[in-house]
Protein backbone atom coordinates (compact mmCIF):
# COMPACT_ATOMS: atom_id res chain seq x y z
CA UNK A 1 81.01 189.01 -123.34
CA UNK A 2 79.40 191.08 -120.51
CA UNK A 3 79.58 188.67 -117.60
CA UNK A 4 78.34 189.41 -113.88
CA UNK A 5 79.12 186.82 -110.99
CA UNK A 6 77.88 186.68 -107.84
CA UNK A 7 80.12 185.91 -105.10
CA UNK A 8 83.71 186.54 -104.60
CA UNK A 9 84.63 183.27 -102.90
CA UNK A 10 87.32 180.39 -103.91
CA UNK A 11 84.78 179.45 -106.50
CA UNK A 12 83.85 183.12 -107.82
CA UNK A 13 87.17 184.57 -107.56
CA UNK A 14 88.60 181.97 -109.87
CA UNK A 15 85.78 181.73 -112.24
CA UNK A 16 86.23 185.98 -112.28
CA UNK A 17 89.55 185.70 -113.04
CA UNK A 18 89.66 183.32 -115.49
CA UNK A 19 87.25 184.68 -117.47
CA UNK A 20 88.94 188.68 -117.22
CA UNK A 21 92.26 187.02 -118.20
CA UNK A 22 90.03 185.52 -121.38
CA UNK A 23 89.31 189.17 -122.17
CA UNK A 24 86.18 189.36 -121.13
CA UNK A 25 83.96 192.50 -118.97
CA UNK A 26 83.27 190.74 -115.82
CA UNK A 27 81.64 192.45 -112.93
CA UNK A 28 81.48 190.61 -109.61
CA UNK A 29 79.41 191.40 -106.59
CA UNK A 30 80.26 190.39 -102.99
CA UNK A 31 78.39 191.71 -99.56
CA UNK A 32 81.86 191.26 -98.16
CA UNK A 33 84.10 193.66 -99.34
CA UNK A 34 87.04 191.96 -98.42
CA UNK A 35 86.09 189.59 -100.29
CA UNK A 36 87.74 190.94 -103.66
CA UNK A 37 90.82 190.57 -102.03
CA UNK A 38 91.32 187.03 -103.61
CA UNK A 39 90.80 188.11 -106.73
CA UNK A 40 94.00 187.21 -108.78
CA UNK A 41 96.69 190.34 -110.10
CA UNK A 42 95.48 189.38 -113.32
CA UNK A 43 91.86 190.20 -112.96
CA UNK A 44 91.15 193.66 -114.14
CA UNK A 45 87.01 194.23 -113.98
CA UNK A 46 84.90 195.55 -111.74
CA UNK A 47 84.41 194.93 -107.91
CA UNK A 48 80.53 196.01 -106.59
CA UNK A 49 80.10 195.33 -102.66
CA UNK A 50 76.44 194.52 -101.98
CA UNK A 51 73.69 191.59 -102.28
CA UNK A 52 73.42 190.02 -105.76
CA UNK A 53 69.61 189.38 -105.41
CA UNK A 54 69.06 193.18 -105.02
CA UNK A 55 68.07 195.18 -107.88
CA UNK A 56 69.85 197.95 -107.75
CA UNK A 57 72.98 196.28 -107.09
CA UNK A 58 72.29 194.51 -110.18
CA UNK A 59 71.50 197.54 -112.15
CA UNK A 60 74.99 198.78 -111.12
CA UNK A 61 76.37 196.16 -112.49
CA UNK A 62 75.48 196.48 -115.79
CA UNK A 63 72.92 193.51 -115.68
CA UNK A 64 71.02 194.58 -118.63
CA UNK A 65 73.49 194.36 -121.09
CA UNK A 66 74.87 191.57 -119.39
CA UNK A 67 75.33 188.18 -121.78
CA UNK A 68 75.74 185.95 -119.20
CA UNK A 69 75.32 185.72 -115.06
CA UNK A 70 76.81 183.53 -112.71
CA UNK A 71 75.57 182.73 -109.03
CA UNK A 72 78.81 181.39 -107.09
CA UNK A 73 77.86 181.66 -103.49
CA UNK A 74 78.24 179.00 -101.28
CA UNK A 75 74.48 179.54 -100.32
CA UNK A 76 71.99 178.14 -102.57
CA UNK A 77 69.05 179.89 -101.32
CA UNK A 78 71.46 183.39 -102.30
CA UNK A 79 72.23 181.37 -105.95
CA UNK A 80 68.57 180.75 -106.36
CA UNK A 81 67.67 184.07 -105.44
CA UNK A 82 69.97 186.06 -107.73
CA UNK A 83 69.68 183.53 -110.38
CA UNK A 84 66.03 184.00 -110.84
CA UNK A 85 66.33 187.70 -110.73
CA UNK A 86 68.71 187.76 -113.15
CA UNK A 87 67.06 185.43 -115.73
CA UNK A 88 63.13 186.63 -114.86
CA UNK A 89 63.21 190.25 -113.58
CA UNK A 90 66.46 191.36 -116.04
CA UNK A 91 66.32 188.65 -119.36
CA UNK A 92 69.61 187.73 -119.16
CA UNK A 93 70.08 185.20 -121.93
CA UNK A 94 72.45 182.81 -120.13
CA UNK A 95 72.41 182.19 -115.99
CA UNK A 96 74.13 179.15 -114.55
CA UNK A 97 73.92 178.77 -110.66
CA UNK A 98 76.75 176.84 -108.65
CA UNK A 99 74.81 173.88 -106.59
CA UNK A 100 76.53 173.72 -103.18
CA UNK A 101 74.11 171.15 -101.25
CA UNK A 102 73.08 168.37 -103.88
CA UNK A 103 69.97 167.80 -101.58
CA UNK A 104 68.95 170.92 -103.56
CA UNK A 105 69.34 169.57 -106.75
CA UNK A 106 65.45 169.07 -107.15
CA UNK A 107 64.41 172.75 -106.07
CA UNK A 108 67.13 173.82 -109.40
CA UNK A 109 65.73 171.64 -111.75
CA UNK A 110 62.04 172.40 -111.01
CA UNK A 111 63.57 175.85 -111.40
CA UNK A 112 64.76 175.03 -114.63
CA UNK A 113 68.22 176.65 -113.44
CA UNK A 114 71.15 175.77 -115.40
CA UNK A 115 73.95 174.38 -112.34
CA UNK A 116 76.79 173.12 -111.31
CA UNK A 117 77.44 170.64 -108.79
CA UNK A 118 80.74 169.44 -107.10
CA UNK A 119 83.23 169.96 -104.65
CA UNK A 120 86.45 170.20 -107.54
CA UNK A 121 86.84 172.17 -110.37
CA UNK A 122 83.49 174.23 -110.00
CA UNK A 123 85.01 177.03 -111.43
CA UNK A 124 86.19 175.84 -114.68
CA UNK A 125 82.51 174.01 -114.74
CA UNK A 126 81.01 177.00 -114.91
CA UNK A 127 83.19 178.93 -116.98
CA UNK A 128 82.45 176.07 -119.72
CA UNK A 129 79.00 176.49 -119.24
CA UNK A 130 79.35 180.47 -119.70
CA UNK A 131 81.19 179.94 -122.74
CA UNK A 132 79.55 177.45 -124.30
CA UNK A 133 75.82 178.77 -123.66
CA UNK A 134 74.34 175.26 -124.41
CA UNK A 135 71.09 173.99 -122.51
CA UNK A 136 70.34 172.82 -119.24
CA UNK A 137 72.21 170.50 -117.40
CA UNK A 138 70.35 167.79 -115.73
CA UNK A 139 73.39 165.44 -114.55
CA UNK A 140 76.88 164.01 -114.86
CA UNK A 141 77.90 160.94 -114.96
CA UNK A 142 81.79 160.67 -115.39
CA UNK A 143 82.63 162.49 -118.45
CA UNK A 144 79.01 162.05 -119.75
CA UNK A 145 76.55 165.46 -119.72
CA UNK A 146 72.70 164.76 -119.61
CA UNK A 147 71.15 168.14 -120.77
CA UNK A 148 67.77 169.24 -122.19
CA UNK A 149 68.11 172.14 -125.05
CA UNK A 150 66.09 173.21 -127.70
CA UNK A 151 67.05 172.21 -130.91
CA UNK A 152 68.30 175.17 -133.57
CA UNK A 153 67.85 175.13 -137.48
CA UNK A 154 70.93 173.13 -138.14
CA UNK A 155 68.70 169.98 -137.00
CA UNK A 156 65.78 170.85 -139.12
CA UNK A 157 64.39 168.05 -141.54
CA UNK A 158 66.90 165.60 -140.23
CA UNK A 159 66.34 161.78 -138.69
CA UNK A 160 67.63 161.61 -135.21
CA UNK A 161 70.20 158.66 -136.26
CA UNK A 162 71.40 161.83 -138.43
CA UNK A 163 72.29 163.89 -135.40
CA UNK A 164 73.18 161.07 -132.75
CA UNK A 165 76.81 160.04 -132.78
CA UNK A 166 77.72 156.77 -132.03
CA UNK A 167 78.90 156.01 -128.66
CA UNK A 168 79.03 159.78 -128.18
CA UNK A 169 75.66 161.66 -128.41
CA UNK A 170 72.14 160.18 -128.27
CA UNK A 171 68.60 161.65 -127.99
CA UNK A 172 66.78 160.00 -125.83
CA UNK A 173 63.25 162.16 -125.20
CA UNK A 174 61.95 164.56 -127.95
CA UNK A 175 59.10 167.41 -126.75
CA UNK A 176 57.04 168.68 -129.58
CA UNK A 177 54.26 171.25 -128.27
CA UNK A 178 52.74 169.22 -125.35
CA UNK A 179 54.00 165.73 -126.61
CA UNK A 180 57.01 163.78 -125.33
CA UNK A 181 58.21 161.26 -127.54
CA UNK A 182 61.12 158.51 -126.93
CA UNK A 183 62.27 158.81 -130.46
CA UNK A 184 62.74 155.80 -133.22
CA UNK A 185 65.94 156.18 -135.07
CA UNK A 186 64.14 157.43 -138.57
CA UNK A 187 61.70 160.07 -136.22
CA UNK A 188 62.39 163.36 -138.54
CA UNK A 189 63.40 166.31 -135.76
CA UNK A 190 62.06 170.50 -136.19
CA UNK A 191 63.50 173.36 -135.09
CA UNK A 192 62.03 174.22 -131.75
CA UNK A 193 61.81 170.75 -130.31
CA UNK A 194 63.15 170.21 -126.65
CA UNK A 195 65.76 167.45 -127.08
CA UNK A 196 67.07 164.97 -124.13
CA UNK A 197 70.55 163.56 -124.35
CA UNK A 198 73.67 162.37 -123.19
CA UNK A 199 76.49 163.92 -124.58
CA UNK A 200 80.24 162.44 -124.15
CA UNK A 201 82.71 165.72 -122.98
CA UNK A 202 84.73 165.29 -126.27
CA UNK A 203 81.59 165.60 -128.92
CA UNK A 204 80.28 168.50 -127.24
CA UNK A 205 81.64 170.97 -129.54
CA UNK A 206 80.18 169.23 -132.37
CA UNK A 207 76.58 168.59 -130.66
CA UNK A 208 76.53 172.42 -129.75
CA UNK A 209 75.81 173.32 -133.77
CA UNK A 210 72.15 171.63 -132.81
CA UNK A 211 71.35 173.80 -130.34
CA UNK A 212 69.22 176.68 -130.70
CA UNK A 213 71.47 180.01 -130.19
C-alpha cells in the first residue's frame, strides 16, 4: 500500500517504520526536520519536511495515489486538520487520526474520523487500523472494539443471528436510509446498511468479511 503519515514523533516514527519494514511505500511528513532522525535503520521511504494540512505538501507526497493516511501528531487540532484534508479535499479511501486529548473525542466522532486513543501501543493501534481498513471506531473497552461500518455483499439476505457470533460479535443498531433500527435476531440485513457492534479482538478477522471494501 501507498501510506502517508503525518508526524515523525515516538508515535509516527514507529508506526513509519513498522509499516516500511512490512514492505510497504510510506511517506512521512514532519515540520521538524530533525524529526526523521528517529526513524529506525530499517525504514527505507520517504522523509518530506513541511505541514501535513498543506496542500502542496500533500501533493508531494503522493497523496493521491495514497491508500491510506495517518495523522500522528501529538496535536489534535494538526490531526484534525490534515485528516480532513486528506479524506475531503484528496479522497483518500482510508484516514485514521491518533486522539491525543480524549476531551476531544466528541469533536472526532462528530467528524466521523476514524482514531486512536491511548497513551501505550498507539502505534501498533494504528497500524491495525491501516491494515485492516474496517469502519469507524467509536470505543474500546478492554479487548472489545465498538465500530460503525457499512455492511458489504457477504451479509446480503442474511438474519443478523447469522452474522453475530456468540460471545464475540453482536449488532446492536442497524441504519437503513434514514431509519435506525435495534435489530431482532431474525431482522434480514442488505448490503449498504450501517451496522453497530461490538466486536471481541480475536473475531475481528472473521467479522471483517461483512464489511463493505
Amino acid at each position: 500500500m501507498n501510506i502517508v503519515v503525518v508526524g515523525c514523533g515516538r508515535v509516527g516514527s514507529q508506526l513509519a517504520t513498522m509499516l516500511s519494514v512490512e514492505g510497504h511505500n510510506v511517506v512521512v511528513i514532519d515540520r521538524d526536520e530533525n524529526a526523521f532522525r528517529r526513524l529506525g535503520g530499517t525504514f527505507n521511504g520517504v522523509t518530506i519536511c513541511g505541514l501535513g494540512f498543506d496542500e502542496e505538501v500533500l501533493e508531494e507526497a503522493g497523496i493521491r495515489e495514497a491508500d491510506a493516511f495517518a495523522a500522528t501528531t501529538d496535536l489534535d487540532n494538526t490531526n484534525l486538520m490534515a485528516a480532513e484534508v486528506a479524506r475531503k479535499i484528496f479522497g483518500v479511501r482510508h484516514v485514521v487520526a491518533r486522539l491525543y486529548n480524549p476531551v476531544r473525542e466528541r469533536t472526532y466522532q462528530q467528524l466521523d474520523l476514524d482514531y486512536v486513543c491511548g497513551t501505550t501501543l498507539v502505534a501498533e493501534s494504528l497500524m491495525e487500523k491501516i491494515k485492516s481498513g474496517h469502519g469507524h471506531h467509536l470505543n474500546s473497552i478492554d479487548d472489545i472494539e465498538v465500530v460503525e461500518f457499512k455492511a458489504g455483499a457477504a451479509v446480503e439476505g442474511k438474519r443478523v443471528d447469522e452474522v453475530e457470533m456468540a460471545r464475540r460479535f453482536r449488532i446492536f443498531t442497524v441504519i437503513r436510509g434514514s431509519v435506525a433500527y435495534v435489530p431482532e435476531p431474525e431482522m434480514v440485513l442488505h448490503r449498504g446498511d450501517i451496522l453497530f457492534g461490538a466486536i471481541k479482538d480475536e473475531a475481528f478477522r472473521k467479522v471483517e468479511r461483512f464489511m463493505e471494501e
